[in-house]
N, C-alpha and C. Protein backbone atom coordinates (compact mmCIF):
# COMPACT_ATOMS: atom_id res chain seq x y z
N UNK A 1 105.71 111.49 139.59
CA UNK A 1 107.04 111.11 139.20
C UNK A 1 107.28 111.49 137.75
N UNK A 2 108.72 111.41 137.36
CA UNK A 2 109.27 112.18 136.37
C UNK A 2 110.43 111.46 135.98
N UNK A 3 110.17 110.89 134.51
CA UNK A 3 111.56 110.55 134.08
C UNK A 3 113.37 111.45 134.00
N UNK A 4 114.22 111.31 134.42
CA UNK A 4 115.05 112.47 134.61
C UNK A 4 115.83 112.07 133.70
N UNK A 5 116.46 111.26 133.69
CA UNK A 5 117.96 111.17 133.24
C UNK A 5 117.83 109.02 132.98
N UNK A 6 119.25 108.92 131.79
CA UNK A 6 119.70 108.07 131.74
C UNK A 6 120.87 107.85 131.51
N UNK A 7 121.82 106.66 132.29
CA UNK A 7 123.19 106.81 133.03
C UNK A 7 123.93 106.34 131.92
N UNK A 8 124.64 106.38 130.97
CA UNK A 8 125.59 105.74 130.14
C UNK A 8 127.07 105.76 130.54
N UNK A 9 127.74 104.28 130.90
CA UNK A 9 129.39 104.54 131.17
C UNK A 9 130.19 104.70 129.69
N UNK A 10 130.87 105.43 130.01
CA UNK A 10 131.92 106.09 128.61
C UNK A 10 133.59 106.04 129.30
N UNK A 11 133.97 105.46 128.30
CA UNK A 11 135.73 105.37 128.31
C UNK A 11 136.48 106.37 128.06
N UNK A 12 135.67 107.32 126.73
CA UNK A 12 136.65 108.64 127.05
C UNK A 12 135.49 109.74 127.13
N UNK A 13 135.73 110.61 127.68
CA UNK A 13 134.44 111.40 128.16
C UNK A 13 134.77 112.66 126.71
N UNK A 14 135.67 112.71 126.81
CA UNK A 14 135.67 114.48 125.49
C UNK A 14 135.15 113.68 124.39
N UNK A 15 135.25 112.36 123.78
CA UNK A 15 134.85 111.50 122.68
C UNK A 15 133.35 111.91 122.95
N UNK A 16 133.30 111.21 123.92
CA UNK A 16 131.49 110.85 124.07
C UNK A 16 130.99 112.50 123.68
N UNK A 17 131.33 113.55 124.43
CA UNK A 17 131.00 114.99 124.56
C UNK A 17 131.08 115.25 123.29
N UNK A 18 131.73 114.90 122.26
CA UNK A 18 131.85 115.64 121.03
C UNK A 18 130.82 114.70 120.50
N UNK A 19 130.63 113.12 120.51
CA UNK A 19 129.39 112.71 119.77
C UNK A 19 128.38 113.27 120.09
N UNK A 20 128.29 113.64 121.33
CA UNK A 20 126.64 113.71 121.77
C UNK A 20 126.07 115.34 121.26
N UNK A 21 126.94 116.31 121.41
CA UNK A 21 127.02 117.17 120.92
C UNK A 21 127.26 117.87 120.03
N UNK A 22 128.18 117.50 119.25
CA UNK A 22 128.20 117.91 118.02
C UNK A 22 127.78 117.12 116.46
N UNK A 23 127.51 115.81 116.95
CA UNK A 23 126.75 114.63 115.68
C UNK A 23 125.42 114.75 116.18
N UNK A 24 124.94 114.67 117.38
CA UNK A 24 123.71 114.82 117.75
C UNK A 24 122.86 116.17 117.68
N UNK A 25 123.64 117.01 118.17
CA UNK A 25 123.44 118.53 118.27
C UNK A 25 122.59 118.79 119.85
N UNK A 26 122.78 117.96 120.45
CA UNK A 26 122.48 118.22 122.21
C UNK A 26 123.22 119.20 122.81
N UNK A 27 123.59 119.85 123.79
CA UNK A 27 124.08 120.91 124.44
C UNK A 27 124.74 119.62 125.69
N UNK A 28 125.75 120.68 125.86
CA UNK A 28 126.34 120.01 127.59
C UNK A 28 125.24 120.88 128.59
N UNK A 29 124.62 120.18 129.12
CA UNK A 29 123.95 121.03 130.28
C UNK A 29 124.50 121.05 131.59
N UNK A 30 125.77 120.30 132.34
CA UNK A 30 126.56 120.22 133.07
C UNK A 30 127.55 119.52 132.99
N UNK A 31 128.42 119.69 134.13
CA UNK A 31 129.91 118.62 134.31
C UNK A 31 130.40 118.62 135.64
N UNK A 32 130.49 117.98 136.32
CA UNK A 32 131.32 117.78 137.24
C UNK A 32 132.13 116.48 137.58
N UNK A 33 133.19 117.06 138.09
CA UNK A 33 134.35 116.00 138.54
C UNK A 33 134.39 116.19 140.08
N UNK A 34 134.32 114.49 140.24
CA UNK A 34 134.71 113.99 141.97
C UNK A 34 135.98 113.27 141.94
N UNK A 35 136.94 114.03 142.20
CA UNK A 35 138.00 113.89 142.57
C UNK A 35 138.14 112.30 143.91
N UNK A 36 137.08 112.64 145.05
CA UNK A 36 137.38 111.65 145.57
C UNK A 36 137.08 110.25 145.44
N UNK A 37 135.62 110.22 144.37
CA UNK A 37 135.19 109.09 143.21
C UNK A 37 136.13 108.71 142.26
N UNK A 38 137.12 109.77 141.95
CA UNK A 38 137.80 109.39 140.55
C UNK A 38 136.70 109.16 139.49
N UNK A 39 135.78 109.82 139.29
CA UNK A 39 134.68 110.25 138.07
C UNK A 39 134.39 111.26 138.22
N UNK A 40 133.38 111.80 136.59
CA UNK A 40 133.05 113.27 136.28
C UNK A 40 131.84 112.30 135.38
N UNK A 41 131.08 113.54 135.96
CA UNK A 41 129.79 113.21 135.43
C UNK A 41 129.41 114.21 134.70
N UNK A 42 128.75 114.52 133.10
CA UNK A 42 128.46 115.04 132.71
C UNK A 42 126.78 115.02 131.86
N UNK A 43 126.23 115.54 131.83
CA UNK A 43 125.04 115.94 131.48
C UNK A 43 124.54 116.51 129.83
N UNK A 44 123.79 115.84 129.00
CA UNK A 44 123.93 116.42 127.72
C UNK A 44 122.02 116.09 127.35
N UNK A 45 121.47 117.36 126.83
CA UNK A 45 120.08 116.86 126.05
C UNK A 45 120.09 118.03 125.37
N UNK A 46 118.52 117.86 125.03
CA UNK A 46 117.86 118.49 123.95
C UNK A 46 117.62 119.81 124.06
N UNK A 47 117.09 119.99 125.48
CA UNK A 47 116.17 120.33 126.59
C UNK A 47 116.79 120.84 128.13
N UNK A 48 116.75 121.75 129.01
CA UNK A 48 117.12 121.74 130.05
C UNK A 48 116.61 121.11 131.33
N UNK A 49 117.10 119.96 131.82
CA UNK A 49 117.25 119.58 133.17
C UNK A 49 115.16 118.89 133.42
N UNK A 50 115.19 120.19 133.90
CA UNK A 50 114.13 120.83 134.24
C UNK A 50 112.56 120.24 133.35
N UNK A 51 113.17 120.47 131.92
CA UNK A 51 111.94 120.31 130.70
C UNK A 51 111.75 118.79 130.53
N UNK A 52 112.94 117.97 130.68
CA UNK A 52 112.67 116.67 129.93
C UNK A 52 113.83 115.72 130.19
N UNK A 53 113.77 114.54 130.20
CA UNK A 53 114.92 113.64 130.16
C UNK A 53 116.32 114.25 129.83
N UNK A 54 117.16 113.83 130.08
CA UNK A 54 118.26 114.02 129.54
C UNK A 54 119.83 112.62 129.61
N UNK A 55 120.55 112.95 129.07
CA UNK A 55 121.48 111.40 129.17
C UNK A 55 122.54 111.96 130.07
N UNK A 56 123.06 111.01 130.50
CA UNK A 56 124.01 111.11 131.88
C UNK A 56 125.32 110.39 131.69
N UNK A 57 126.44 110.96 131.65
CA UNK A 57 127.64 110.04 130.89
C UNK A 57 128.36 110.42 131.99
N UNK A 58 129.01 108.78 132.78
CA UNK A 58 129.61 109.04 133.43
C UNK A 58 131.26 108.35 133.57
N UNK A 59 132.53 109.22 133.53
CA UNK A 59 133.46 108.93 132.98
C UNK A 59 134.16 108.42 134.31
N UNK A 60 134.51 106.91 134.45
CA UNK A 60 135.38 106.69 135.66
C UNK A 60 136.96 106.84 135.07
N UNK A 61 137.52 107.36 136.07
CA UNK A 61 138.77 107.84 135.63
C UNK A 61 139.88 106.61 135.14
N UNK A 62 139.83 105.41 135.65
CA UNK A 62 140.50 104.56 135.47
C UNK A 62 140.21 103.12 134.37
N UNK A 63 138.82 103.82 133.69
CA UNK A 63 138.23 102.84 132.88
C UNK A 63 138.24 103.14 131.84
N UNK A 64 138.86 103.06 130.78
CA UNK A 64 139.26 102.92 129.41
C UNK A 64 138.22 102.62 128.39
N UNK A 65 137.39 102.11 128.93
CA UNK A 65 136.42 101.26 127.70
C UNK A 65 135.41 100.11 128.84
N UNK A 66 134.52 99.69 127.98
CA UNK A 66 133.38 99.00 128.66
C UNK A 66 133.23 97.94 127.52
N UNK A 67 132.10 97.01 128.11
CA UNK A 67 131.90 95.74 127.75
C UNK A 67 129.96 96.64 127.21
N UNK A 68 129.59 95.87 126.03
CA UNK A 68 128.76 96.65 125.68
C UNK A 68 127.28 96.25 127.20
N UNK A 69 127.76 95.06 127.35
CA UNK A 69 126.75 94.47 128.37
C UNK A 69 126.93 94.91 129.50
N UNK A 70 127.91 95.84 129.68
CA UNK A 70 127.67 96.59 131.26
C UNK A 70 127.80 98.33 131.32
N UNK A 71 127.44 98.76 129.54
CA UNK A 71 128.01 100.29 129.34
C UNK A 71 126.40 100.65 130.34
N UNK A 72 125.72 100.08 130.07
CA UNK A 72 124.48 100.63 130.65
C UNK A 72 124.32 100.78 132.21
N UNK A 73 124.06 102.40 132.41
CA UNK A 73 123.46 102.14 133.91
C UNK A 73 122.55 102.19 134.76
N UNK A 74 121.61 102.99 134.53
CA UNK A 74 120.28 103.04 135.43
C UNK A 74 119.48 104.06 134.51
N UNK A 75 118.33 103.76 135.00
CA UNK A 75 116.96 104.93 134.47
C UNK A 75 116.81 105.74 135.95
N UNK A 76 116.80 106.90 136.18
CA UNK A 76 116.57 107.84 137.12
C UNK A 76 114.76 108.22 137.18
N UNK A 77 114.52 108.18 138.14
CA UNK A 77 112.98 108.73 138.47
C UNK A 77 112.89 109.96 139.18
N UNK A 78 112.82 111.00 139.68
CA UNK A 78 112.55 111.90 140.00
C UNK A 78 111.65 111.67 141.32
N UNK A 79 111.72 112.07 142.52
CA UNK A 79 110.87 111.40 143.82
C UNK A 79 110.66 112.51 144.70
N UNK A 80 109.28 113.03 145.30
CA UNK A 80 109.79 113.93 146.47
C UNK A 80 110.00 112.97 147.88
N UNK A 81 110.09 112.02 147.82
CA UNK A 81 110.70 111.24 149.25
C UNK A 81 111.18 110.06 149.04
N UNK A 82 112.26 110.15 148.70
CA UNK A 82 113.11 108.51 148.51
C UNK A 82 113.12 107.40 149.52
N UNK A 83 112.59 107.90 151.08
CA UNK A 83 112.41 107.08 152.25
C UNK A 83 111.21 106.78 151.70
N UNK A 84 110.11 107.61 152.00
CA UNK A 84 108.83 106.54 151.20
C UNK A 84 108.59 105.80 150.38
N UNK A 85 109.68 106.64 148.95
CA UNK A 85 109.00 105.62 147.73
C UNK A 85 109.22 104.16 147.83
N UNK A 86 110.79 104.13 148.98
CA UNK A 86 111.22 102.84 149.13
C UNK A 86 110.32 101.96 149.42
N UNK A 87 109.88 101.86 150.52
CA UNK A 87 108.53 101.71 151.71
C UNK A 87 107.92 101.19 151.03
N UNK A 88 107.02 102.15 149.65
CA UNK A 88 106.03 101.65 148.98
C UNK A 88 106.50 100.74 148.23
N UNK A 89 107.55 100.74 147.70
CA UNK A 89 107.95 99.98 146.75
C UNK A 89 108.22 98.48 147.27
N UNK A 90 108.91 98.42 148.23
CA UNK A 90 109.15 97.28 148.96
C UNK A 90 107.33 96.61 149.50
N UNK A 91 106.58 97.51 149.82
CA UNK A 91 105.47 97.15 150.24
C UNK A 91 104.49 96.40 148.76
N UNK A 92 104.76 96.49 148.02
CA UNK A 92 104.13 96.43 146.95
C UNK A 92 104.88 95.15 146.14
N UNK A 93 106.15 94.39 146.47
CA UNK A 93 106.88 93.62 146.35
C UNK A 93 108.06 93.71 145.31
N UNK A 94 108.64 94.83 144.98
CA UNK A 94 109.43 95.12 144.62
C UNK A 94 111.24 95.24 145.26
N UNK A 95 112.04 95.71 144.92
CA UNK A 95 113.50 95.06 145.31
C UNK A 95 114.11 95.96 146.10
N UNK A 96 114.50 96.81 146.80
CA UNK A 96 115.34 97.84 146.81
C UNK A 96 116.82 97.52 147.01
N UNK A 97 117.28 97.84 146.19
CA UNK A 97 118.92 97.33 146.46
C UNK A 97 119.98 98.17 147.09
N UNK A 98 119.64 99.44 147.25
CA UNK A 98 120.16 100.25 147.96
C UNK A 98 119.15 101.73 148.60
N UNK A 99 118.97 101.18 150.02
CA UNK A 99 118.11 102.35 151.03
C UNK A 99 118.50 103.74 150.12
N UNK A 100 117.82 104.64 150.75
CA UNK A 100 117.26 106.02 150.82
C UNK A 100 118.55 106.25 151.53
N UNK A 101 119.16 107.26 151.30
CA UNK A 101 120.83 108.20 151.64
C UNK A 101 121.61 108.89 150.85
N UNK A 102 122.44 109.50 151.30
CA UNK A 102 122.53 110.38 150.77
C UNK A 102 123.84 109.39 149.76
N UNK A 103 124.08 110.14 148.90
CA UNK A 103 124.96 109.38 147.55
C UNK A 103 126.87 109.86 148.01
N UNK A 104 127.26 108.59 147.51
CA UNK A 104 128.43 108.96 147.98
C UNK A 104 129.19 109.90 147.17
N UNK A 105 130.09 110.84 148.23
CA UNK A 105 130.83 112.22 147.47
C UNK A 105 129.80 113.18 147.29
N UNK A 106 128.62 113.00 147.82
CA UNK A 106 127.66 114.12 148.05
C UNK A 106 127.02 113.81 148.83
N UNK A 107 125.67 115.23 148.21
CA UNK A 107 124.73 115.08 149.37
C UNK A 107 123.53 114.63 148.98
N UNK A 108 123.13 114.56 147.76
CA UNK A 108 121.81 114.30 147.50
C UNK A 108 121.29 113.00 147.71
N UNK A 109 120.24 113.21 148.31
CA UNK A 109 119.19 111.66 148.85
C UNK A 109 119.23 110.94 147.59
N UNK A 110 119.75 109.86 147.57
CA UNK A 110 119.25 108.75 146.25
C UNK A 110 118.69 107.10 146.64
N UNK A 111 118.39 105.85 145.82
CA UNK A 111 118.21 105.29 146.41
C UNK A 111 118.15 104.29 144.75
N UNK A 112 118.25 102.71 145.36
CA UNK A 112 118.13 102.09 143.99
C UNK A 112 117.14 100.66 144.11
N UNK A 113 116.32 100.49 143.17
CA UNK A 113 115.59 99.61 143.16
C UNK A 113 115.86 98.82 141.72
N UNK A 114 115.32 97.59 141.57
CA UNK A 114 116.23 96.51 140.62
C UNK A 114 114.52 96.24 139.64
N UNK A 115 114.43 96.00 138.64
CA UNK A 115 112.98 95.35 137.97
C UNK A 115 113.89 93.94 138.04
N UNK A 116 112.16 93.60 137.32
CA UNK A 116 112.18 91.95 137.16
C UNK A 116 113.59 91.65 136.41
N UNK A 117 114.53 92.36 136.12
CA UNK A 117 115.60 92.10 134.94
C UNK A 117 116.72 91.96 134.96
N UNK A 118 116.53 93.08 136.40
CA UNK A 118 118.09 93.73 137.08
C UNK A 118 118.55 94.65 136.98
N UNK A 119 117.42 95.33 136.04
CA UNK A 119 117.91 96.37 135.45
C UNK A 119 117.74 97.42 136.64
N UNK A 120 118.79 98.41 137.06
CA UNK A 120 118.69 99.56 138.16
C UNK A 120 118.35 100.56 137.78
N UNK A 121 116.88 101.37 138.65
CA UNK A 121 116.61 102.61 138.59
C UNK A 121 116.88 103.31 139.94
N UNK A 122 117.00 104.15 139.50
CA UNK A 122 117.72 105.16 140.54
C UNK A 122 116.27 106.38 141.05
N UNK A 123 116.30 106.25 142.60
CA UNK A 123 114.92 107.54 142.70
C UNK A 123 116.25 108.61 143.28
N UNK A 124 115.66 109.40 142.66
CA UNK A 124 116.41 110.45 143.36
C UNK A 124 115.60 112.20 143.91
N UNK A 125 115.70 111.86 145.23
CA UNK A 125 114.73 112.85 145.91
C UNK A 125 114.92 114.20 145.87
N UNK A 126 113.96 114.65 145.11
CA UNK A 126 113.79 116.72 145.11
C UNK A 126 112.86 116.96 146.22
């Protein structure tokens, strides 16, 4: 396993894009907009994808601003089987809060498990 990504909600997305990138000096490494989500998710690090973590800003279209106690959203893990890791994870006494499937407005297998905190990580299967 592989740390991937971490989810931050943002109120205005070109704001966030110009901090992260131009005060930080990170690159956009992607963007996309789901029209049928009403969000765009965009992608910004050091590093490509591939090499290392990266942060995940995701702009819901109808949300203006956040509460600092809920800007946060998940730590992503990297998984080659999100049906198993569940399995194990649940076997081992851990939470899963949302099965192995595919993510809505796409296709990729994801799946979410909770720590002792509540805090949500996200496996998401390559």
């Amino acid at each position: 396993m592989r740390l991937l990504h971490t989810m931050l909600r943002v109120g205005d997305l070109d704001r966030s894009l110009a901090f992260y990138t131009e005060v930080l000096g990170m690159r956009l490494l992607r963007r996309k907009d789901y029209p049928d989500g009403k969000f765009t998710l965009a992608f910004v690090g050091y590093q490509d994808e591939s090499e290392g973590a990266v942060i995940e800003l995701t702009h819901n279209w109808d949300t203006a601003s956040y509460d600092l106690g809920n800007g946060y959203g998940h730590i992503a893990l990297e998984v080659p089987d999100a049906y198993k890791a569940c399995a194990e994870i649940k076997s081992r006494g851990g939470k899963v809060t949302r099965e192995a499937g595919p993510m809505k407005h796409g296709t990729t297998v994801i799946a979410f498990v909770e720590d002792p905190d509540g805090y949500k990580i996200e496996l998401i299967q390559h």
